[in-house]
PDB file of N, CA and C in Angstrom:
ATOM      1  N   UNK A   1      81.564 106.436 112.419  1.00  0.00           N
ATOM      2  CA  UNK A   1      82.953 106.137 112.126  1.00  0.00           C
ATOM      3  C   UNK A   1      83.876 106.773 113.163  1.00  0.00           C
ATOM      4  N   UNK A   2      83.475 107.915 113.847  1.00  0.00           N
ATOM      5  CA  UNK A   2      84.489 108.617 115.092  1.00  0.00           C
ATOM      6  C   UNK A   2      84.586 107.637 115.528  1.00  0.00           C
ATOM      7  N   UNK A   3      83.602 107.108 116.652  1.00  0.00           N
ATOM      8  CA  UNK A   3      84.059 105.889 117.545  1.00  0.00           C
ATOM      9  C   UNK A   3      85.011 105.023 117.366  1.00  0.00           C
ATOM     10  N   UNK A   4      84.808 104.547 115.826  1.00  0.00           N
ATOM     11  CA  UNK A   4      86.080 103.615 115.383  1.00  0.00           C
ATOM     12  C   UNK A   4      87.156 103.852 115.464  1.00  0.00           C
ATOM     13  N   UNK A   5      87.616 105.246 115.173  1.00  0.00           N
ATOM     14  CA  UNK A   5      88.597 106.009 114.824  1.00  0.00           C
ATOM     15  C   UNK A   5      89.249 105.934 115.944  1.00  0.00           C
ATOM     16  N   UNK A   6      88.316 105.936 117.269  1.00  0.00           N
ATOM     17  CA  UNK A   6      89.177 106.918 118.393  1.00  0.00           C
ATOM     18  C   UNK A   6      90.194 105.209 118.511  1.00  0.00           C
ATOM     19  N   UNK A   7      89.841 104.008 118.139  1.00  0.00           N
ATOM     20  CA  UNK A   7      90.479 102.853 118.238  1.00  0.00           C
ATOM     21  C   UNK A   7      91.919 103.190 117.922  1.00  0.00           C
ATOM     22  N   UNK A   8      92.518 103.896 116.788  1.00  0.00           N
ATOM     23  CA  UNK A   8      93.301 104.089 116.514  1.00  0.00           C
ATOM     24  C   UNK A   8      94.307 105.104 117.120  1.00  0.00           C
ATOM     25  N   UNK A   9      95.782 105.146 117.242  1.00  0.00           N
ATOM     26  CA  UNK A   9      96.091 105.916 118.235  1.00  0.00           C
ATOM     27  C   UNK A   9      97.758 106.144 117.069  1.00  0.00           C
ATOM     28  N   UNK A  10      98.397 107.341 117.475  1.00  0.00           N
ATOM     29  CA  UNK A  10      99.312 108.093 116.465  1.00  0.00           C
ATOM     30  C   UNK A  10     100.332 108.512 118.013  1.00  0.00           C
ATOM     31  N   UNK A  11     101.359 107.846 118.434  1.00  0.00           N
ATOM     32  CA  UNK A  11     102.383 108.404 119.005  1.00  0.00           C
ATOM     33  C   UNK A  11     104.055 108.416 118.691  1.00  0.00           C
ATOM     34  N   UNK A  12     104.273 109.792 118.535  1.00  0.00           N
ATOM     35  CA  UNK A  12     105.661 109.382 118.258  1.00  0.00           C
ATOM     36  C   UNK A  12     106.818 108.425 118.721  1.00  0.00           C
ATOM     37  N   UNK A  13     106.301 107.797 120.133  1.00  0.00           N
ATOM     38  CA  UNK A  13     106.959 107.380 121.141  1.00  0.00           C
ATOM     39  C   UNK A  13     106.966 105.987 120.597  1.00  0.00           C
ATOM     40  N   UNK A  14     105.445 105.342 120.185  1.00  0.00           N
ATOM     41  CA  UNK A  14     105.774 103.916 119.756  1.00  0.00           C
ATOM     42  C   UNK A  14     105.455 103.961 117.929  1.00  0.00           C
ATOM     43  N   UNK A  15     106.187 103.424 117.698  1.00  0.00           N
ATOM     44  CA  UNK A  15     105.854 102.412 116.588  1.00  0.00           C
ATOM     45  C   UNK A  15     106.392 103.489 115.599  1.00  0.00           C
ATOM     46  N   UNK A  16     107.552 104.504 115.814  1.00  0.00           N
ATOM     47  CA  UNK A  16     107.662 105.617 115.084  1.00  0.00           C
ATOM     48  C   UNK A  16     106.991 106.733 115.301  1.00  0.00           C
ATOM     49  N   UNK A  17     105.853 106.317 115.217  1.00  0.00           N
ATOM     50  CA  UNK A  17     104.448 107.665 115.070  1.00  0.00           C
ATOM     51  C   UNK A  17     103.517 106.915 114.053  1.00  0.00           C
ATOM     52  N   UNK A  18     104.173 106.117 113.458  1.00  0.00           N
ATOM     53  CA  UNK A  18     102.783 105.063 112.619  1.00  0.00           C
ATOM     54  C   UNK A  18     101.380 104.784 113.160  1.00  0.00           C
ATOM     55  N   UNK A  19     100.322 104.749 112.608  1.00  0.00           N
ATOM     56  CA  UNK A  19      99.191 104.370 113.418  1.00  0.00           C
ATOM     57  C   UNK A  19      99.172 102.814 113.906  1.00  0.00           C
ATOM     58  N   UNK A  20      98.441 102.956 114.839  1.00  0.00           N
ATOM     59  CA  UNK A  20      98.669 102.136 115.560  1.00  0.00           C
ATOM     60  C   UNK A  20      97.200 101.556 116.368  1.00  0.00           C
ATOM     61  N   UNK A  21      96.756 100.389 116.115  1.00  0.00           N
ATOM     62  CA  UNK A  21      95.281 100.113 116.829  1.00  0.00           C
ATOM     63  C   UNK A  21      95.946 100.510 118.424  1.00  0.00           C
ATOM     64  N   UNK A  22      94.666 101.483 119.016  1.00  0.00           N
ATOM     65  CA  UNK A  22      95.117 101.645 120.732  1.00  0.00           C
ATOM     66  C   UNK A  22      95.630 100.653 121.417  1.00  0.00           C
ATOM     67  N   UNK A  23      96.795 101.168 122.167  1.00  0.00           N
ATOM     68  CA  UNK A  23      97.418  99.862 122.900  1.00  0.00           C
ATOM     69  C   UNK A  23      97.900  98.567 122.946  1.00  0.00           C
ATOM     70  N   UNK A  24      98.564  98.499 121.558  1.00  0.00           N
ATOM     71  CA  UNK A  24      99.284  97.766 120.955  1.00  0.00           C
ATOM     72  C   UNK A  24     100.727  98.470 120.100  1.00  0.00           C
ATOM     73  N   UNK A  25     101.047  97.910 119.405  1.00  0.00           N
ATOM     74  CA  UNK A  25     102.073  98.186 118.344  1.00  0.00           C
ATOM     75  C   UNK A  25     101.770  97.562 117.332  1.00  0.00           C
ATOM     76  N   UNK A  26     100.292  97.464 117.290  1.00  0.00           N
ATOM     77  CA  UNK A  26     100.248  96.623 115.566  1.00  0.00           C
ATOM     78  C   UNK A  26      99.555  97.501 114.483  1.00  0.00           C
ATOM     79  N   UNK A  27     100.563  97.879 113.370  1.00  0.00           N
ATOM     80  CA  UNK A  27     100.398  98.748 112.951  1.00  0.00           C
ATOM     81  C   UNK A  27      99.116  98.764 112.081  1.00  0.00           C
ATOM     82  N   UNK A  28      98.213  99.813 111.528  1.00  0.00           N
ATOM     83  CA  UNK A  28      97.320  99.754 110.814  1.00  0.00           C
ATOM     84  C   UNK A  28      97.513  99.117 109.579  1.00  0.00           C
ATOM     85  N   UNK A  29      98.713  99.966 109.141  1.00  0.00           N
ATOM     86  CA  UNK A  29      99.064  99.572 107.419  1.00  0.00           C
ATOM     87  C   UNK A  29      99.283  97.782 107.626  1.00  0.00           C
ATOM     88  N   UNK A  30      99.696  97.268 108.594  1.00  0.00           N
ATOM     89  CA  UNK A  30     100.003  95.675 108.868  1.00  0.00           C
ATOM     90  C   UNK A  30      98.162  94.763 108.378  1.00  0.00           C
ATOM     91  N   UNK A  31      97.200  95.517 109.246  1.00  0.00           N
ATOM     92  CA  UNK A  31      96.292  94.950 108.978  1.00  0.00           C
ATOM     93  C   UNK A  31      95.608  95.226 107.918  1.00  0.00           C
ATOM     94  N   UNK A  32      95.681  96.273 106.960  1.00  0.00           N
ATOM     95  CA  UNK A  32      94.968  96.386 105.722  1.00  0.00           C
ATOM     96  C   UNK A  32      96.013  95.827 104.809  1.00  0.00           C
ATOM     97  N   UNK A  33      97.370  95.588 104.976  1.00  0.00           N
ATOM     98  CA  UNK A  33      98.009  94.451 103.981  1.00  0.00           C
ATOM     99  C   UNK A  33      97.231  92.555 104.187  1.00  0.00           C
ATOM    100  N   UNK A  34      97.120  92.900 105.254  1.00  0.00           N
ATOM    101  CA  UNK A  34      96.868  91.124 105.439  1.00  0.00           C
ATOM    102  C   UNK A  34      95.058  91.425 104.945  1.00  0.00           C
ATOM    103  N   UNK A  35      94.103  92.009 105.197  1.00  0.00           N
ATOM    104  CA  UNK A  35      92.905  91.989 104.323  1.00  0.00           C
ATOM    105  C   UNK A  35      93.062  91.927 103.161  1.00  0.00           C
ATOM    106  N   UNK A  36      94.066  93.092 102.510  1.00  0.00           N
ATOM    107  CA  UNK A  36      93.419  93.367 100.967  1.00  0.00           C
ATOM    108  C   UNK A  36      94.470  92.705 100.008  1.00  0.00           C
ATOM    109  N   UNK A  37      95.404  91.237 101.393  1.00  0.00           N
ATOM    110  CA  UNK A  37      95.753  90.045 100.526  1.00  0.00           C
ATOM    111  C   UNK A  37      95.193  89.048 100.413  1.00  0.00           C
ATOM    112  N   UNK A  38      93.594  88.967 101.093  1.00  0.00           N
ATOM    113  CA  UNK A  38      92.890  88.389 101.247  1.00  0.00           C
ATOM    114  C   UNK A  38      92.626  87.437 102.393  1.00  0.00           C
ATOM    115  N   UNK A  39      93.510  87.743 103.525  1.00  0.00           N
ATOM    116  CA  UNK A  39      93.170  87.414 104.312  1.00  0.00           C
ATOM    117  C   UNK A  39      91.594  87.797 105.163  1.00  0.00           C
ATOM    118  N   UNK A  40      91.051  86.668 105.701  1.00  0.00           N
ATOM    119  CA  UNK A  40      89.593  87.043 106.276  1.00  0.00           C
ATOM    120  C   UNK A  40      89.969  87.651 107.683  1.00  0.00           C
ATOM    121  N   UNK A  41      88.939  88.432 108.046  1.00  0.00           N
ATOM    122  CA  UNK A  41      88.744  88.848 109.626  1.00  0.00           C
ATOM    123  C   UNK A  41      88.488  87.817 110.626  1.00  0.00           C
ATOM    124  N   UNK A  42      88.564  86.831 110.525  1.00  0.00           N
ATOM    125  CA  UNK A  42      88.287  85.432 111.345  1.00  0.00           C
ATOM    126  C   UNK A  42      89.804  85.038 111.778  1.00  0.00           C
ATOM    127  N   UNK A  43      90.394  84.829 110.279  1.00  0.00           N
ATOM    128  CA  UNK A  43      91.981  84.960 110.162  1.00  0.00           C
ATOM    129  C   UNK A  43      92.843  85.884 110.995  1.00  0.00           C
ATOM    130  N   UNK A  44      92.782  86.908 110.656  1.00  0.00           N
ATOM    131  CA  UNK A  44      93.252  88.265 111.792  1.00  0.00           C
ATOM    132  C   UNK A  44      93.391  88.186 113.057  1.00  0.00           C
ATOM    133  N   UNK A  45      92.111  88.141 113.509  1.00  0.00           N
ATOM    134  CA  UNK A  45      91.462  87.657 114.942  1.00  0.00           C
ATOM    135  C   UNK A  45      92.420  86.545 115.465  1.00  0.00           C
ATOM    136  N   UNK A  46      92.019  85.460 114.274  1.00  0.00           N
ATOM    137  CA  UNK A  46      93.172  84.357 115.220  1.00  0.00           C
ATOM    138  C   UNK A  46      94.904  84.289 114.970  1.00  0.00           C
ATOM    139  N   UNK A  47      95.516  85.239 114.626  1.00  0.00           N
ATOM    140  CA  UNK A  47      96.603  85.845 114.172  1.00  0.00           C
ATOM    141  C   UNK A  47      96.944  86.498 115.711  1.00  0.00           C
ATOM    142  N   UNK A  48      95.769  87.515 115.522  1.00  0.00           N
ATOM    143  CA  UNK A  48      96.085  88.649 116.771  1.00  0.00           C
ATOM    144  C   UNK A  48      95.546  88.222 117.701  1.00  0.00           C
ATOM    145  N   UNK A  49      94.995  87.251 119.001  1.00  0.00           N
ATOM    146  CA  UNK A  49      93.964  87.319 119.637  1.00  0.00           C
ATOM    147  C   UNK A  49      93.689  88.608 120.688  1.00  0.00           C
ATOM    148  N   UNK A  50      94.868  89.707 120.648  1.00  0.00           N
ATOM    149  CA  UNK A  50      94.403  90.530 121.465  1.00  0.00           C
ATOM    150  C   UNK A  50      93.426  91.673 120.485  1.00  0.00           C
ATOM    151  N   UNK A  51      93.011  91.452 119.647  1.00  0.00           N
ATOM    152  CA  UNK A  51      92.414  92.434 118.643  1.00  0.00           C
ATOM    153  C   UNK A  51      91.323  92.459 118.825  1.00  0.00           C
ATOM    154  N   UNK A  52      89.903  92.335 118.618  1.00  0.00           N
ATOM    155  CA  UNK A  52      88.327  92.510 118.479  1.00  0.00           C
ATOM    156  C   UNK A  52      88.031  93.450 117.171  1.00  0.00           C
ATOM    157  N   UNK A  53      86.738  92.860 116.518  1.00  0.00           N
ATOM    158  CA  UNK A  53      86.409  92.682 115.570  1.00  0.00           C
ATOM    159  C   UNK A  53      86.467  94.590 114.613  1.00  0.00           C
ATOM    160  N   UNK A  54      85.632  94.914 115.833  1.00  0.00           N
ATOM    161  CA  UNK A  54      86.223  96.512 116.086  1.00  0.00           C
ATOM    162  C   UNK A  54      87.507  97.074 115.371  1.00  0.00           C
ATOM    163  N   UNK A  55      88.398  96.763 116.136  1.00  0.00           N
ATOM    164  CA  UNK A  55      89.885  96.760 115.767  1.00  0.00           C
ATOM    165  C   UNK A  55      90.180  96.872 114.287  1.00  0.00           C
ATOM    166  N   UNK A  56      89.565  95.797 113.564  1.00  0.00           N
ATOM    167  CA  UNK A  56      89.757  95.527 112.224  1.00  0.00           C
ATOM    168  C   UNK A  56      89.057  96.891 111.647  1.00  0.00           C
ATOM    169  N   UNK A  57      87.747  96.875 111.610  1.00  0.00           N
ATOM    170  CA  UNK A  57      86.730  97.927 111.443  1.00  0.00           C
ATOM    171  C   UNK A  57      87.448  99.336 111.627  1.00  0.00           C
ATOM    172  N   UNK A  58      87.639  99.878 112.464  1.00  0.00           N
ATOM    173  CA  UNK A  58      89.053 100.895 112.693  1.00  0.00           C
ATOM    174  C   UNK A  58      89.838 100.942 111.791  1.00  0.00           C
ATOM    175  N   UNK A  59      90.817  99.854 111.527  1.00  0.00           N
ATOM    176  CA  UNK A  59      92.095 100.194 110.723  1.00  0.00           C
ATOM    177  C   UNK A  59      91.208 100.486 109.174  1.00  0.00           C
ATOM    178  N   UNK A  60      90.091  99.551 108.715  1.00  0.00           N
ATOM    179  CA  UNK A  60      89.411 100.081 107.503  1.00  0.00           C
ATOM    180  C   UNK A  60      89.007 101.673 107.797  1.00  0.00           C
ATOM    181  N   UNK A  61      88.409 102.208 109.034  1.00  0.00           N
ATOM    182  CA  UNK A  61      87.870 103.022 108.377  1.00  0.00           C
ATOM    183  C   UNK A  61      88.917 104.457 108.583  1.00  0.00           C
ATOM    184  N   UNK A  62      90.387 104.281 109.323  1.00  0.00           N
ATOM    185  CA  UNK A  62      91.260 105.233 109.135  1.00  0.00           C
ATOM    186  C   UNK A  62      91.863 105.010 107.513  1.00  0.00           C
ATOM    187  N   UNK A  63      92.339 103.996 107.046  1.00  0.00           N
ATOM    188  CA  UNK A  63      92.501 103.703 105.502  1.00  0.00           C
ATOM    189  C   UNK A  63      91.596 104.843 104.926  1.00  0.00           C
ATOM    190  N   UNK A  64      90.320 104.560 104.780  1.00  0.00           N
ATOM    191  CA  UNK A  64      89.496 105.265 104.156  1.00  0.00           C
ATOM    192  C   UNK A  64      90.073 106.714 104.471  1.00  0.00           C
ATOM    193  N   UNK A  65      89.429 107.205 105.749  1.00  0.00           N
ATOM    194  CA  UNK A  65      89.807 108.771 105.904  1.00  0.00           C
ATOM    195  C   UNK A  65      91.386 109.185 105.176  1.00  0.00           C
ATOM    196  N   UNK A  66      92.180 108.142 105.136  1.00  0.00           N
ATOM    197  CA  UNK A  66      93.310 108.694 104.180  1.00  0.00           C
ATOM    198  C   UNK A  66      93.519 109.176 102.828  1.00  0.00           C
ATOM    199  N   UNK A  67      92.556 108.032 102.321  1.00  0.00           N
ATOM    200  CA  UNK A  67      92.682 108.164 101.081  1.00  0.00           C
ATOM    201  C   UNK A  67      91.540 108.873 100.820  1.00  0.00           C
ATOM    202  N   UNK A  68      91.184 109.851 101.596  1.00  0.00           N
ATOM    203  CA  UNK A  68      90.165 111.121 101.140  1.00  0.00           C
ATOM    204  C   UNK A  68      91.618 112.478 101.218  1.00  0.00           C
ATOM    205  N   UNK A  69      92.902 112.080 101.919  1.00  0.00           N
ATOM    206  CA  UNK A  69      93.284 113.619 101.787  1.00  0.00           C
ATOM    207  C   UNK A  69      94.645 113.381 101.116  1.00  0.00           C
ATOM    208  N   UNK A  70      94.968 112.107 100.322  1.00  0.00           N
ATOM    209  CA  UNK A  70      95.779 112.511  99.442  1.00  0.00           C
ATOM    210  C   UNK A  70      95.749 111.467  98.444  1.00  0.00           C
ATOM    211  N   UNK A  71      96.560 111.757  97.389  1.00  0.00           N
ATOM    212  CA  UNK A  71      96.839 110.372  96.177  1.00  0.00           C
ATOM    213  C   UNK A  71      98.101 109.878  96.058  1.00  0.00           C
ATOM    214  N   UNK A  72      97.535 108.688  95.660  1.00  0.00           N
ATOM    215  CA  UNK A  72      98.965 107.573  95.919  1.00  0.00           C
ATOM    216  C   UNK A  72      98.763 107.204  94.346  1.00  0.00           C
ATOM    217  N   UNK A  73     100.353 107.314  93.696  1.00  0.00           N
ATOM    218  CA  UNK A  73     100.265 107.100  92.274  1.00  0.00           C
ATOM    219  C   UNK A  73     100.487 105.543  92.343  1.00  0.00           C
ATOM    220  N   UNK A  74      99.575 105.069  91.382  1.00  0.00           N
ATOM    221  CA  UNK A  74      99.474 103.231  91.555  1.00  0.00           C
ATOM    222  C   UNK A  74     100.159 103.166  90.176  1.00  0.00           C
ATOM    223  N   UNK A  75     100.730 101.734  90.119  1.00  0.00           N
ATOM    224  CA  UNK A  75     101.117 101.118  89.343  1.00  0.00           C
ATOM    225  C   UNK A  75     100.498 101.094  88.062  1.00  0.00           C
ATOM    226  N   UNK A  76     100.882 101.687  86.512  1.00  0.00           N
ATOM    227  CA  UNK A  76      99.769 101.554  85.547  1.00  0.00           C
ATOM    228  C   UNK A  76      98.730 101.930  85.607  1.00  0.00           C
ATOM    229  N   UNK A  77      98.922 103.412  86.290  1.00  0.00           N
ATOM    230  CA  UNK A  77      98.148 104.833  86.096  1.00  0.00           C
ATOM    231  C   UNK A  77      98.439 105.870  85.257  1.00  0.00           C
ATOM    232  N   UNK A  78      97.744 107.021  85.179  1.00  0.00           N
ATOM    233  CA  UNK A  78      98.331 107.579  84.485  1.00  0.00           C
ATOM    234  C   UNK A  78      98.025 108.881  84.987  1.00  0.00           C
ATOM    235  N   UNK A  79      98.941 109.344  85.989  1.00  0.00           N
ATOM    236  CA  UNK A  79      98.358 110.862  86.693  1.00  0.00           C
ATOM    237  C   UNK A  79      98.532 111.893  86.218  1.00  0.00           C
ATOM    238  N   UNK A  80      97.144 112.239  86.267  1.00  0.00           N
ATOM    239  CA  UNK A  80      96.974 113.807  85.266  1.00  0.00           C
ATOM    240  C   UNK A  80      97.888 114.621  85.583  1.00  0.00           C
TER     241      UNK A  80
END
């Protein structure tokens, strides 16, 4: 998962400081909204063509590492 990771890039200079797939401005949170609305990775790809498959793979697996270091109260939860 490092390797993937290093895909991803954090500068204050672009995009705010939002993550950001390397060398672009397209933000991570952009591509895990368009997956987990069900858009496919085929879809993406031909959305973005400067992206590779990689790319996608990355923004999943920084998502993940996030939601190992904090909680996000969801809708019709009930936090202890």
């Amino acid at each position: 998962m490092e390797n993937l990771l290093r895909r991803i890039s954090i500068d204050p200079m672009v995009c705010g400081g939002k993550p950001c797939v390397r060398g672009t401005r397209i933000w991570v949170s952009l591509l895990l909204d368009f997956l987990a609305s069900g858009s496919s990775m085929d879809e993406v790809l031909a959305e973005y063509p400067q992206l590779q498959r990689e790319d996608l793979l990355a923004a999943i697996a920084y998502g993940s590492e996030m939601s190992r270091e904090r909680f996000v109260d969801l809708p019709g939860s009930n936090a202890a």
